[in-house]
PDB file of N, CA and C in Angstrom:
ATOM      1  N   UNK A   1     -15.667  -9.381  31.556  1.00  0.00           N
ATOM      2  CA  UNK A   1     -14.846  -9.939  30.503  1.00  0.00           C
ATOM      3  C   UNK A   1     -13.749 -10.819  31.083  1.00  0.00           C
ATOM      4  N   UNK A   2     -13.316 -10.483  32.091  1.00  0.00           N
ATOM      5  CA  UNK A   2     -12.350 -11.363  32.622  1.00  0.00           C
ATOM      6  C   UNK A   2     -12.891 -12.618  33.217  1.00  0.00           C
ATOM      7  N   UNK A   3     -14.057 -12.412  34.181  1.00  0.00           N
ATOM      8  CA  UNK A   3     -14.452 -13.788  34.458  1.00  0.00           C
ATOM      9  C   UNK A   3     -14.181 -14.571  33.247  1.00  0.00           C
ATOM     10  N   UNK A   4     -15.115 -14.354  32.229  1.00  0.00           N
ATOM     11  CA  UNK A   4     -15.717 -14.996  30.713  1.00  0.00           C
ATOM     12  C   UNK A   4     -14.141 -15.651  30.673  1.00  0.00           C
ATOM     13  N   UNK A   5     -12.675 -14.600  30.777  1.00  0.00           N
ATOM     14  CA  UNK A   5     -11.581 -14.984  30.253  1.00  0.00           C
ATOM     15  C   UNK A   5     -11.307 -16.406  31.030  1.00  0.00           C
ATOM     16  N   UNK A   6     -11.277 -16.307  32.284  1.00  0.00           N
ATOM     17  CA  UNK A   6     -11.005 -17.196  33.153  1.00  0.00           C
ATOM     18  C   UNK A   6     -11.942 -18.446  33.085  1.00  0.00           C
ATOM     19  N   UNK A   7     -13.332 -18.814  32.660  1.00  0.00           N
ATOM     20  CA  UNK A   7     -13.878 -19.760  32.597  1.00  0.00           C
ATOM     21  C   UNK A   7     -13.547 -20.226  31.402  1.00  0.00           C
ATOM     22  N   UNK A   8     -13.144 -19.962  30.641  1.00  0.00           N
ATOM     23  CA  UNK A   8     -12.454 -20.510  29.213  1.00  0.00           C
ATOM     24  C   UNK A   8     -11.068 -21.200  29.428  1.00  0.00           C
ATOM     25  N   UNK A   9     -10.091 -20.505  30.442  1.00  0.00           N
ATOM     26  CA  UNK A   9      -9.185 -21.400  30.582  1.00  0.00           C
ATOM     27  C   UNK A   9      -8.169 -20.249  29.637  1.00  0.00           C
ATOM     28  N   UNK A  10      -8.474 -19.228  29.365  1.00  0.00           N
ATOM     29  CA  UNK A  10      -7.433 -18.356  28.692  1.00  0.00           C
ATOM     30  C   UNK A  10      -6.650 -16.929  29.576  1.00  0.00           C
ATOM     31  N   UNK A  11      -5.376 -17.688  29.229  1.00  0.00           N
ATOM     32  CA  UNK A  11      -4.347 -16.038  29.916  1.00  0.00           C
ATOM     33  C   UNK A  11      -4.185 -15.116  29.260  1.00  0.00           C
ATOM     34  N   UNK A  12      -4.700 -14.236  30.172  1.00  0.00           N
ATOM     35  CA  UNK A  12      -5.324 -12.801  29.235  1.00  0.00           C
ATOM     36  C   UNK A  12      -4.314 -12.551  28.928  1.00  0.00           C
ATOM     37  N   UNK A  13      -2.769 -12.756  29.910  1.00  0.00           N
ATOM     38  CA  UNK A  13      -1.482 -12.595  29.062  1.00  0.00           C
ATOM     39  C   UNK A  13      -1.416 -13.157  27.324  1.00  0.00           C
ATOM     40  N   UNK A  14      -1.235 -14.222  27.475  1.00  0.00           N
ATOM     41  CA  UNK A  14      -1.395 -14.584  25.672  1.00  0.00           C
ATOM     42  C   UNK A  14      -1.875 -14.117  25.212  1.00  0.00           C
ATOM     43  N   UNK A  15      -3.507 -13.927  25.342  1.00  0.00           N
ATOM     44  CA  UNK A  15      -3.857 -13.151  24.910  1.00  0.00           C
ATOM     45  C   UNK A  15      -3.822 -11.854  23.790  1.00  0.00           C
ATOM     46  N   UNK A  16      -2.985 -10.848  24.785  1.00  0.00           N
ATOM     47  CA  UNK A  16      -2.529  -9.545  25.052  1.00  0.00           C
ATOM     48  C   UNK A  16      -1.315  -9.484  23.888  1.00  0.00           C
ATOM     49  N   UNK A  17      -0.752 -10.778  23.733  1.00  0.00           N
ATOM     50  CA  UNK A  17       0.872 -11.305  23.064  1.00  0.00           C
ATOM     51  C   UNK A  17       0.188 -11.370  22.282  1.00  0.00           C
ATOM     52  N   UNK A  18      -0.961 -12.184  21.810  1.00  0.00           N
ATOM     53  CA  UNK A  18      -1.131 -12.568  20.220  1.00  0.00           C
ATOM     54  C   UNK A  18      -1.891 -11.232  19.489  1.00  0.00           C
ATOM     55  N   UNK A  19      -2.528 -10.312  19.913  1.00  0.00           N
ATOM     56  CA  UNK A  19      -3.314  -9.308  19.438  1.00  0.00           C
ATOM     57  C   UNK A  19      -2.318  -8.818  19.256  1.00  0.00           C
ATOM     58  N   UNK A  20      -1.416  -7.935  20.074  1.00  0.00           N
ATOM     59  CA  UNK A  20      -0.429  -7.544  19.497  1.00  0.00           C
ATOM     60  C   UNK A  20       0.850  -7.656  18.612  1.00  0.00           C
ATOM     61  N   UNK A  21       1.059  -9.089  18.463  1.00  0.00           N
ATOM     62  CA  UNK A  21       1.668 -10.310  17.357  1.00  0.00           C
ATOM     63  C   UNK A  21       0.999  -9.259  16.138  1.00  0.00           C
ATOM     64  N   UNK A  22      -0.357  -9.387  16.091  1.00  0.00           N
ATOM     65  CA  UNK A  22      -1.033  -9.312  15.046  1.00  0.00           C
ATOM     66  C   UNK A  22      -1.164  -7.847  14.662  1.00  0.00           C
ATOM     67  N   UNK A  23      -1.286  -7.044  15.695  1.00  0.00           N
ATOM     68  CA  UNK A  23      -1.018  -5.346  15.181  1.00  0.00           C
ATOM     69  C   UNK A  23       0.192  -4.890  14.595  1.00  0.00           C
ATOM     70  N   UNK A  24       1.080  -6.305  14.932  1.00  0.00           N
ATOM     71  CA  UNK A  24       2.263  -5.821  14.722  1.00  0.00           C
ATOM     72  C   UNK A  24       2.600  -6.055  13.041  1.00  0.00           C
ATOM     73  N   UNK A  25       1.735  -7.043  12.539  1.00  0.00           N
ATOM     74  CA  UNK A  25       1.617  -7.250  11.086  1.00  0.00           C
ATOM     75  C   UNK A  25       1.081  -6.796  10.471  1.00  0.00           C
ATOM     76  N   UNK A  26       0.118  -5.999  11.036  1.00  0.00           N
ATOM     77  CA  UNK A  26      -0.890  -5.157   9.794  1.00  0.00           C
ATOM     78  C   UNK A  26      -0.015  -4.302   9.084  1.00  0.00           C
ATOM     79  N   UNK A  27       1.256  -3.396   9.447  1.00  0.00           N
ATOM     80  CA  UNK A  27       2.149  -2.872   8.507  1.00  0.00           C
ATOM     81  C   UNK A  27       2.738  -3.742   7.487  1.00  0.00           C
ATOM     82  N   UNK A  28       2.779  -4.922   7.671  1.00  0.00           N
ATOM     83  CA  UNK A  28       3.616  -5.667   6.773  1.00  0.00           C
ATOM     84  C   UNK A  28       2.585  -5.882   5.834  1.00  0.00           C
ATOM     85  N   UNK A  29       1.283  -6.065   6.065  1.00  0.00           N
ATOM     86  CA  UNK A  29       0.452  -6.657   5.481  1.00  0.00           C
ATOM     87  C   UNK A  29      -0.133  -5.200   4.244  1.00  0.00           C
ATOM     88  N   UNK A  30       0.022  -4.374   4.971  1.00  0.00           N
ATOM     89  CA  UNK A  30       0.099  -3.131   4.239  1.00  0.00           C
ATOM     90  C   UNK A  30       0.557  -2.650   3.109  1.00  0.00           C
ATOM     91  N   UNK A  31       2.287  -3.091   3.322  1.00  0.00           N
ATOM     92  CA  UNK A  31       3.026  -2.930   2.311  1.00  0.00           C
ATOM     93  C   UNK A  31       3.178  -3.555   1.411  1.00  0.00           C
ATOM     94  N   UNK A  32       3.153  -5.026   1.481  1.00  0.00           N
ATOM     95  CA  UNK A  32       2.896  -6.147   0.848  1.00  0.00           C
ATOM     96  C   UNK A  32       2.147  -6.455   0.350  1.00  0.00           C
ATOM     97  N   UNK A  33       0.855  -6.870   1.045  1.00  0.00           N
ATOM     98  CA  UNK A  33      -0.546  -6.681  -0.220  1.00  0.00           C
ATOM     99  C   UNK A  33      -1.082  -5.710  -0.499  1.00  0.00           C
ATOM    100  N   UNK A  34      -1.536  -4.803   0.427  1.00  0.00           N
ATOM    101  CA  UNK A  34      -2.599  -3.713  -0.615  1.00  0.00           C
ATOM    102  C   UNK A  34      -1.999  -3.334  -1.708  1.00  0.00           C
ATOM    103  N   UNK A  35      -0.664  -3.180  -2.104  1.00  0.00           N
ATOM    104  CA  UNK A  35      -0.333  -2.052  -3.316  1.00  0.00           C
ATOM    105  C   UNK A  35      -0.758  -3.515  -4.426  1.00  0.00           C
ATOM    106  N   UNK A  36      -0.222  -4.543  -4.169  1.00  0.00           N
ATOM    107  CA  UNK A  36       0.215  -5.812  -5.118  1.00  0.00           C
ATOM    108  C   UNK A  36      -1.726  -6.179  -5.740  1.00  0.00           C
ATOM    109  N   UNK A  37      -2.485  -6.563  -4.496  1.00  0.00           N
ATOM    110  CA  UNK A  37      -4.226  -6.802  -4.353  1.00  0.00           C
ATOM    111  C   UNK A  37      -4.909  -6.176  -4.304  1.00  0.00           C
ATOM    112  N   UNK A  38      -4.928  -4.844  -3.796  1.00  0.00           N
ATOM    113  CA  UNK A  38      -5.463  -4.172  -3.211  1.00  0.00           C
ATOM    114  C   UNK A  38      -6.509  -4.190  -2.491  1.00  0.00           C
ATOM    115  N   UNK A  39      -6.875  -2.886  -1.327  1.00  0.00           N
ATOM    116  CA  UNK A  39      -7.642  -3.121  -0.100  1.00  0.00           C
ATOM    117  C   UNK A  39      -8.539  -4.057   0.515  1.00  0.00           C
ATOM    118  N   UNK A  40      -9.327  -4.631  -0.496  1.00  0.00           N
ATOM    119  CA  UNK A  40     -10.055  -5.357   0.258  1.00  0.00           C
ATOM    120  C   UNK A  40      -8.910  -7.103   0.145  1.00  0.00           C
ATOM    121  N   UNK A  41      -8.930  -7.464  -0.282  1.00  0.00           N
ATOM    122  CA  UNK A  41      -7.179  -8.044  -0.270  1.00  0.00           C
ATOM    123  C   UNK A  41      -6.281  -8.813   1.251  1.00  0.00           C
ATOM    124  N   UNK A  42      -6.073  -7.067   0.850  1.00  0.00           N
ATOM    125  CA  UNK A  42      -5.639  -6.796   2.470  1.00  0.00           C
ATOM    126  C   UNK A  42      -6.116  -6.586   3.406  1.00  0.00           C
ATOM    127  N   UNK A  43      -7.853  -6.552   3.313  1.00  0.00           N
ATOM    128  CA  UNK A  43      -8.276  -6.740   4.663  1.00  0.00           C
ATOM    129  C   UNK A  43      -8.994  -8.236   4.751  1.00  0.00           C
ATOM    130  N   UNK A  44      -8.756  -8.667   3.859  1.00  0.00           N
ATOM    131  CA  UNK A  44      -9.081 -10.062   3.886  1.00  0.00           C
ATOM    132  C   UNK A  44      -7.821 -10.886   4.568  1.00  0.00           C
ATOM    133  N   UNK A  45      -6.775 -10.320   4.165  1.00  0.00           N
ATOM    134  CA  UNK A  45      -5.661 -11.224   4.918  1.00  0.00           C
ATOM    135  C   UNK A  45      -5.349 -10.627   6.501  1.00  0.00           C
ATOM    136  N   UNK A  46      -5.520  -9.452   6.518  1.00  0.00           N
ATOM    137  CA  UNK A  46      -5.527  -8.927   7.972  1.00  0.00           C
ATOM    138  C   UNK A  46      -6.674  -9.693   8.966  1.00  0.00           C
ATOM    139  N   UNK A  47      -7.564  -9.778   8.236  1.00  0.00           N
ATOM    140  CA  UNK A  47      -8.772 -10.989   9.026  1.00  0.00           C
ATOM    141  C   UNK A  47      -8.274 -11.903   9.537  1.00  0.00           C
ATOM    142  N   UNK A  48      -7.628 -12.695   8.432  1.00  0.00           N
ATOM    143  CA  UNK A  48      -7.512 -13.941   7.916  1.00  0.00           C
ATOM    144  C   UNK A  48      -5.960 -14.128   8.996  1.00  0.00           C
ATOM    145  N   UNK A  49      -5.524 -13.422   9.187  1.00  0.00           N
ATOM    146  CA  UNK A  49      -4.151 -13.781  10.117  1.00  0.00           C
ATOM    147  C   UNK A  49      -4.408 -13.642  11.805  1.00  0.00           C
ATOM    148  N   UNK A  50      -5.557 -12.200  11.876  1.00  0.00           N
ATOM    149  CA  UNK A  50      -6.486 -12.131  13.472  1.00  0.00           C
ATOM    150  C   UNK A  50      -7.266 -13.768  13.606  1.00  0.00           C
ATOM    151  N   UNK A  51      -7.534 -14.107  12.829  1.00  0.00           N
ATOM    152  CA  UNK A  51      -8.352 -15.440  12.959  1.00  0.00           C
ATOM    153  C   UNK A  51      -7.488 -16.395  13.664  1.00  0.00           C
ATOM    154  N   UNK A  52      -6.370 -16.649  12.074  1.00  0.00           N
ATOM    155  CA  UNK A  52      -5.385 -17.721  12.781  1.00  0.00           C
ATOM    156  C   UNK A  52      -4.545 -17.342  13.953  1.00  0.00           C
ATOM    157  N   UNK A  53      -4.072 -16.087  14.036  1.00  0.00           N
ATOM    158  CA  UNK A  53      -3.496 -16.223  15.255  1.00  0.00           C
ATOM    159  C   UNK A  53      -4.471 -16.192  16.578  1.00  0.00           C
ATOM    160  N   UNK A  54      -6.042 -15.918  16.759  1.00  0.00           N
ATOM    161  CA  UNK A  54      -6.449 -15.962  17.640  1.00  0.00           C
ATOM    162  C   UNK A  54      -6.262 -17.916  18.280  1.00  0.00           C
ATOM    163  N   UNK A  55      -6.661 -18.358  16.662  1.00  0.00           N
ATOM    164  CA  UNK A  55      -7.077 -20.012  17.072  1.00  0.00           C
ATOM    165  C   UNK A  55      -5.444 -20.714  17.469  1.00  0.00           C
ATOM    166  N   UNK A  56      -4.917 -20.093  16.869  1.00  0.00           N
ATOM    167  CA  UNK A  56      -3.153 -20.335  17.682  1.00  0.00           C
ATOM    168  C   UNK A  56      -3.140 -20.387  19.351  1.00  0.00           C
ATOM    169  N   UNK A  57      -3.712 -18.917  19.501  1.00  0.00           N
ATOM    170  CA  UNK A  57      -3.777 -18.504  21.421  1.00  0.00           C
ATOM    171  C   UNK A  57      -4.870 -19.274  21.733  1.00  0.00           C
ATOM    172  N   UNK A  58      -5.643 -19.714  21.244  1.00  0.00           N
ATOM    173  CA  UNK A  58      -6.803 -20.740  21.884  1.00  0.00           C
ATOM    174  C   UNK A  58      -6.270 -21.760  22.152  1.00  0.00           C
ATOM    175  N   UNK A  59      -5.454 -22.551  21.055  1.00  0.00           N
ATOM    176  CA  UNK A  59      -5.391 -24.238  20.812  1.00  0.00           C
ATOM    177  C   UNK A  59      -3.702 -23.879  22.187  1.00  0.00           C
ATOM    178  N   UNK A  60      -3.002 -22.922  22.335  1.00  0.00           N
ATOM    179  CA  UNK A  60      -1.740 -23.076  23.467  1.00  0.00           C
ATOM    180  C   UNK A  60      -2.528 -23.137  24.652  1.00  0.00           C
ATOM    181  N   UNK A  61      -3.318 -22.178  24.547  1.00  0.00           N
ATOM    182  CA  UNK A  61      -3.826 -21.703  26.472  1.00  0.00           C
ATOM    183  C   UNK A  61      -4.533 -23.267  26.662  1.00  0.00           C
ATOM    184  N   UNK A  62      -5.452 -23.795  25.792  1.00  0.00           N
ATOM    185  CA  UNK A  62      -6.802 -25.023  25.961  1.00  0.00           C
ATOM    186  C   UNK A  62      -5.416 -26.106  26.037  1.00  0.00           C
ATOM    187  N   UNK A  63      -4.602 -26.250  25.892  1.00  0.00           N
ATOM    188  CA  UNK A  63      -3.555 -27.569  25.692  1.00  0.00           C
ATOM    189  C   UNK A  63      -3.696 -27.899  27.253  1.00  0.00           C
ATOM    190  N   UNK A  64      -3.573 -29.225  27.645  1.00  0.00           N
ATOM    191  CA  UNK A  64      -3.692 -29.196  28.585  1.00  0.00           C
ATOM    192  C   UNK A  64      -1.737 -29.735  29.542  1.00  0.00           C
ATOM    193  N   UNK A  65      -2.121 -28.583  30.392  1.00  0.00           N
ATOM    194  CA  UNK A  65      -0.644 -28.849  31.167  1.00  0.00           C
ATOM    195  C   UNK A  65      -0.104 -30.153  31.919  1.00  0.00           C
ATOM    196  N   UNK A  66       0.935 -30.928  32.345  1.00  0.00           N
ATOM    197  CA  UNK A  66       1.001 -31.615  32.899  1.00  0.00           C
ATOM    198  C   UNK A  66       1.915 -31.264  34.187  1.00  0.00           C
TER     199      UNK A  66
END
C-alpha cells in the first residue's frame, strides 16, 4: 500500500490529516442531519464529504511544487 502511495505522488501524511478531518465530522454530521433527514441522509452526506475531502488531498499532494 505504501509503494501504490508513493507512485501516486501522495503523503501518506495528508493523507492521515484528511481521513481524520473527516472522522472528525461524522459527529457533526450526526447531529445535524440524521435527526433533521434522516439516516440514509446522513450517510449520503458522510460519503459525500469522504469523497470531497479525499479529492481535496489528491488535487494538494498532485499540485505540482516549485
Amino acid at each position: 500500500m505504501v509503494e501504490f502511495i508513493k507512485r501516486l505522488g501522495i503523503q501518506s501524511d495528508t493523507m492521515a490529516l484528511t481521513l481524520t478531518v473527516w472522522l472528525c465530522s461524522l459527529p457533526l454530521v450526526a447531529i445535524f442531519v440524521a435527526p433533521s433527514f434522516g439516516l440514509q441522509a446522513a450517510l449520503g452526506s458522510a460519503v459525500g464529504l469522504l469523497v470531497f475531502a479525499l479529492i481535496v488531498c489528491w488535487g494538494i499532494c498532485g499540485w505540482p511544487r516549485r
